[in-house]
C-alpha atoms as a PDB file:
ATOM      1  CA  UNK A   1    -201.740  21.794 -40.808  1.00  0.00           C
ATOM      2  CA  UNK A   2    -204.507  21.875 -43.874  1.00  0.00           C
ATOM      3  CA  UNK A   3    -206.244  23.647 -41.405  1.00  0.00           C
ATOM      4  CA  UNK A   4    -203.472  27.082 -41.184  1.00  0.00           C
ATOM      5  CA  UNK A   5    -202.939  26.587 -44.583  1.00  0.00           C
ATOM      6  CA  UNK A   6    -206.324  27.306 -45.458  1.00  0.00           C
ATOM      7  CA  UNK A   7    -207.321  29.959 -43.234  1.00  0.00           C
ATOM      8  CA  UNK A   8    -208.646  32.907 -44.934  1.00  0.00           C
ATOM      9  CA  UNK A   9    -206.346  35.188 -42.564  1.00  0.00           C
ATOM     10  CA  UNK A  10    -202.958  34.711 -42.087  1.00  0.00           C
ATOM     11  CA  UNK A  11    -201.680  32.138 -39.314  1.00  0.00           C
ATOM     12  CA  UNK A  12    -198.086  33.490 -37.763  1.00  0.00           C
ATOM     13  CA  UNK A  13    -196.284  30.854 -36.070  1.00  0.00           C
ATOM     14  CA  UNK A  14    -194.658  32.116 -32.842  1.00  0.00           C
ATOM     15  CA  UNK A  15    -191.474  30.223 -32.019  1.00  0.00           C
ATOM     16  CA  UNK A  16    -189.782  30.821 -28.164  1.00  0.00           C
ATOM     17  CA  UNK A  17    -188.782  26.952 -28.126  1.00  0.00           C
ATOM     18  CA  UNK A  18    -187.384  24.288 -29.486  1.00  0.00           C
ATOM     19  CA  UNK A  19    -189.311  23.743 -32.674  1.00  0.00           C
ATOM     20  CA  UNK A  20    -187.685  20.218 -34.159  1.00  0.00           C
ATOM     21  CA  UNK A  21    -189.354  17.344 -36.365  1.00  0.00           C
ATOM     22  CA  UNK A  22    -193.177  17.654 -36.322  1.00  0.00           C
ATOM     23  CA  UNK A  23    -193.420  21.295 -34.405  1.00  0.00           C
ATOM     24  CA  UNK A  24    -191.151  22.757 -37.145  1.00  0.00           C
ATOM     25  CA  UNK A  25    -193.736  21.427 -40.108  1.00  0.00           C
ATOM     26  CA  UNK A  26    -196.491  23.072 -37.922  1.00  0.00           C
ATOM     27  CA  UNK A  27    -194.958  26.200 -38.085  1.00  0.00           C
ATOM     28  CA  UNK A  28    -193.610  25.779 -41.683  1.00  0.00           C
ATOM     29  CA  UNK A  29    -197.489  25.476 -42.458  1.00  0.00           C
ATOM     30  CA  UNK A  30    -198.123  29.087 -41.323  1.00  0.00           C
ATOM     31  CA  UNK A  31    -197.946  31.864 -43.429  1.00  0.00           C
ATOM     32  CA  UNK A  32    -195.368  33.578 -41.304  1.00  0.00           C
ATOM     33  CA  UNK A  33    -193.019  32.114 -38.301  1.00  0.00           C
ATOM     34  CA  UNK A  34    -191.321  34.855 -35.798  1.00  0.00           C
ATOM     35  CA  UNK A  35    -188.941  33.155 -34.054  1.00  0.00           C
ATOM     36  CA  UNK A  36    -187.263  34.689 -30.395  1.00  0.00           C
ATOM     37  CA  UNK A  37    -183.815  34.179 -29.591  1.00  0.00           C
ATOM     38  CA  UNK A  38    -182.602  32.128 -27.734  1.00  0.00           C
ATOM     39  CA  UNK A  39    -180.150  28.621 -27.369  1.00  0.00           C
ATOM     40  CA  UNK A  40    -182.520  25.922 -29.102  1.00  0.00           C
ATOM     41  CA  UNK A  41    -183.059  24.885 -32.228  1.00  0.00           C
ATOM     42  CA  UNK A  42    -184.964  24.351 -35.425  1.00  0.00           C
ATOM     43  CA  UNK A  43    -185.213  21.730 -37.803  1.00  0.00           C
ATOM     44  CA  UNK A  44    -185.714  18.754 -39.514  1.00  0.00           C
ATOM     45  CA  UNK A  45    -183.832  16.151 -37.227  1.00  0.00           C
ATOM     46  CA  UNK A  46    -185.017  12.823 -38.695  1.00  0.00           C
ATOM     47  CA  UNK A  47    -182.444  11.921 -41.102  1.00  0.00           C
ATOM     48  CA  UNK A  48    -180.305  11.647 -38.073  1.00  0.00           C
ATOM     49  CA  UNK A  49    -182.404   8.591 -37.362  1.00  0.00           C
ATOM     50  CA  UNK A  50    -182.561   7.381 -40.886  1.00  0.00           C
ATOM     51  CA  UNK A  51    -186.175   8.360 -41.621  1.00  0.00           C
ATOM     52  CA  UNK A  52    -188.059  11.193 -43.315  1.00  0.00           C
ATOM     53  CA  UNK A  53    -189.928  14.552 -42.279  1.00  0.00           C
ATOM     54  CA  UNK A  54    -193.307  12.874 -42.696  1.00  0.00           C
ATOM     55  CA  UNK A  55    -195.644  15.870 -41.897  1.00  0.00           C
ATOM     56  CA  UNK A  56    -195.186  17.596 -44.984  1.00  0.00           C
ATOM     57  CA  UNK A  57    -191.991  19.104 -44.078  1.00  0.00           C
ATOM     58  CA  UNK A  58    -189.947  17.759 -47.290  1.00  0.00           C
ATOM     59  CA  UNK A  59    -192.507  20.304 -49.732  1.00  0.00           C
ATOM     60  CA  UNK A  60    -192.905  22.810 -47.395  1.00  0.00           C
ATOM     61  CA  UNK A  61    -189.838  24.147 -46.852  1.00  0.00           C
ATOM     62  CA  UNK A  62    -188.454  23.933 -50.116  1.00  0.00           C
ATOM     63  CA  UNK A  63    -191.021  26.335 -50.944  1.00  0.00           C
ATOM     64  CA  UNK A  64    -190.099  28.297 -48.561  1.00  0.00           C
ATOM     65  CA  UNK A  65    -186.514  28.519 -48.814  1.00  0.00           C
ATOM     66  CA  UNK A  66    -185.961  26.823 -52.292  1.00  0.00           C
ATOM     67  CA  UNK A  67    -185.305  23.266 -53.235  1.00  0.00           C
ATOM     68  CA  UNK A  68    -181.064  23.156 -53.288  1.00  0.00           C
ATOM     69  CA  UNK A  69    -180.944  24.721 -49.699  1.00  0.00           C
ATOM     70  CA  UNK A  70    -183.708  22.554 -48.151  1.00  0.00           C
ATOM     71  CA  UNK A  71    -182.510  19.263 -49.319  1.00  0.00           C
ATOM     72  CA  UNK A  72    -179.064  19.706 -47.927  1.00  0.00           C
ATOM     73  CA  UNK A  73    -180.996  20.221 -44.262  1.00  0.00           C
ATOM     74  CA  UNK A  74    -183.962  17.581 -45.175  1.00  0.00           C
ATOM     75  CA  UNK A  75    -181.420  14.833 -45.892  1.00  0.00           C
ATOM     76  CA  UNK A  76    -178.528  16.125 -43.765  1.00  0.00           C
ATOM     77  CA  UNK A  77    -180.989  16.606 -40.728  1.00  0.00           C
ATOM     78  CA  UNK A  78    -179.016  19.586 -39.851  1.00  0.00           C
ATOM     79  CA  UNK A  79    -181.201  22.236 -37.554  1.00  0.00           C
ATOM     80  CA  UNK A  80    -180.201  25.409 -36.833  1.00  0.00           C
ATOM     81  CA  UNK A  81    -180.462  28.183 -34.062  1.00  0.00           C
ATOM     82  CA  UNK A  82    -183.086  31.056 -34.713  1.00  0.00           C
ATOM     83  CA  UNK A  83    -179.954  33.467 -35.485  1.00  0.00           C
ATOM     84  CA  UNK A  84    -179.535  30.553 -38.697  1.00  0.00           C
ATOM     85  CA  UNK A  85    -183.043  29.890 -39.317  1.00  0.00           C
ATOM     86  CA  UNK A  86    -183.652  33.361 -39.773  1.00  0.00           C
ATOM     87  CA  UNK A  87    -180.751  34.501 -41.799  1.00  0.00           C
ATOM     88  CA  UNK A  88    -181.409  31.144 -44.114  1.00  0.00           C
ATOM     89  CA  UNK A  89    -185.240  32.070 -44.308  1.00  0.00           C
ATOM     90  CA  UNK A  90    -187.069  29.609 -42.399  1.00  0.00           C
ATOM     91  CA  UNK A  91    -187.730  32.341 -40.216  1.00  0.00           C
ATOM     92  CA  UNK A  92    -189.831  35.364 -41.110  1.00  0.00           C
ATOM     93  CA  UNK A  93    -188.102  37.745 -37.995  1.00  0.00           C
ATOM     94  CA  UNK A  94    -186.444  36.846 -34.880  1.00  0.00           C
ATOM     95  CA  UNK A  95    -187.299  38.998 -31.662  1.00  0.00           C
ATOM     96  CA  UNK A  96    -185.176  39.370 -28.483  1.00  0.00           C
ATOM     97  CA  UNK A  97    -184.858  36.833 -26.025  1.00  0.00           C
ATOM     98  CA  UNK A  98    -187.960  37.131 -23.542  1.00  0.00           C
ATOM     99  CA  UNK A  99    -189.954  39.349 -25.420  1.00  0.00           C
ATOM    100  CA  UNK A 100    -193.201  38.350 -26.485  1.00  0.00           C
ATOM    101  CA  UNK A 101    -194.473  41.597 -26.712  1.00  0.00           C
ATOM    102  CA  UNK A 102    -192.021  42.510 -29.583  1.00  0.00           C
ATOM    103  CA  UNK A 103    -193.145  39.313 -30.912  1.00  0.00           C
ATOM    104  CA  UNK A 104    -197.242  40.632 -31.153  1.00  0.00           C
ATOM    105  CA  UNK A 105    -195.525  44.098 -32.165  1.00  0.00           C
ATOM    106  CA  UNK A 106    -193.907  42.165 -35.625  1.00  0.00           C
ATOM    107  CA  UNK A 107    -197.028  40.520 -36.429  1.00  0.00           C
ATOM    108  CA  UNK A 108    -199.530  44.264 -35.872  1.00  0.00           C
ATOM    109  CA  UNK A 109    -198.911  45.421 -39.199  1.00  0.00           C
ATOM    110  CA  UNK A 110    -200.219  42.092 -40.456  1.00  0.00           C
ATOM    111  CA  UNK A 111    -202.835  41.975 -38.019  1.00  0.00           C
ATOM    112  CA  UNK A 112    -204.271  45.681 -39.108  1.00  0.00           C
ATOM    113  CA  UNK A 113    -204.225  44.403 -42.675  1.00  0.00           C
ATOM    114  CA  UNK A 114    -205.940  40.799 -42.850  1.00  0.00           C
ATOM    115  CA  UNK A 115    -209.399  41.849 -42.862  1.00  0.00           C
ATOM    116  CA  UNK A 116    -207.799  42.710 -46.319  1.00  0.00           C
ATOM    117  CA  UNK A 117    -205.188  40.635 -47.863  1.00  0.00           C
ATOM    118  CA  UNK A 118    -203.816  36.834 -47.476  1.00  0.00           C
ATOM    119  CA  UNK A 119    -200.435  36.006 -47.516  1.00  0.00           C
ATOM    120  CA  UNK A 120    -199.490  33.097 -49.202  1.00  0.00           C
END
């Protein structure tokens, strides 16, 4: 995880699974996630076992979203589908079921540009 966040080009996450627990703090470690529709979820499961996110999850997303709206799903252990992840921002876009091409087509524009710029 130090590792994508300290890439000099941006690292995009591409999510087209179930992306719970430790896979979710992977991909909230990239600098962008794209997420494809589908029926599976996202999240931060562990409080529903009565422990922590303890790879980094509980300060990355609260950066990413804010602190109010990622403790209620930290300490409620509450994931959500892509549709939810993305309109809650844990999700940069969300592409059609099955198509991983639209998925490379969202990240292009970033792609042309990071010879130039990082995203943070």
């Amino acid at each position: 995880m130090a590792l994508c966040e300290s890439m000099p080009k941006p690292v995009i996450a591409a999510i087209s699974g179930t992306a719970l627990a430790g896979a979710f703090e992977f991909a909230l470690s990239c600098d962008l996630r794209i997420a494809e529709d589908g029926d599976y979820l996202i999240g931060l499961p562990e409080a529903d076992l009565g422990l922590l996110p303890g790879a980094g999850g509980t300060q990355r997303l609260p950066r990413t979203i804010g602190t109010p709206a990622a403790l209620m799903h930290i300490l409620m252990g509450q994931p959500l589908n892509p549709r939810e992840a993305e309109r809650k921002g844990w999700c940069t876009k969300r592409s059609a079921q099955g198509s991983r091409s639209r998925n490379r087509d969202c990240a292009a524009p970033v792609v042309a540009y990071a010879g130039i710029a990082r995203l943070h």
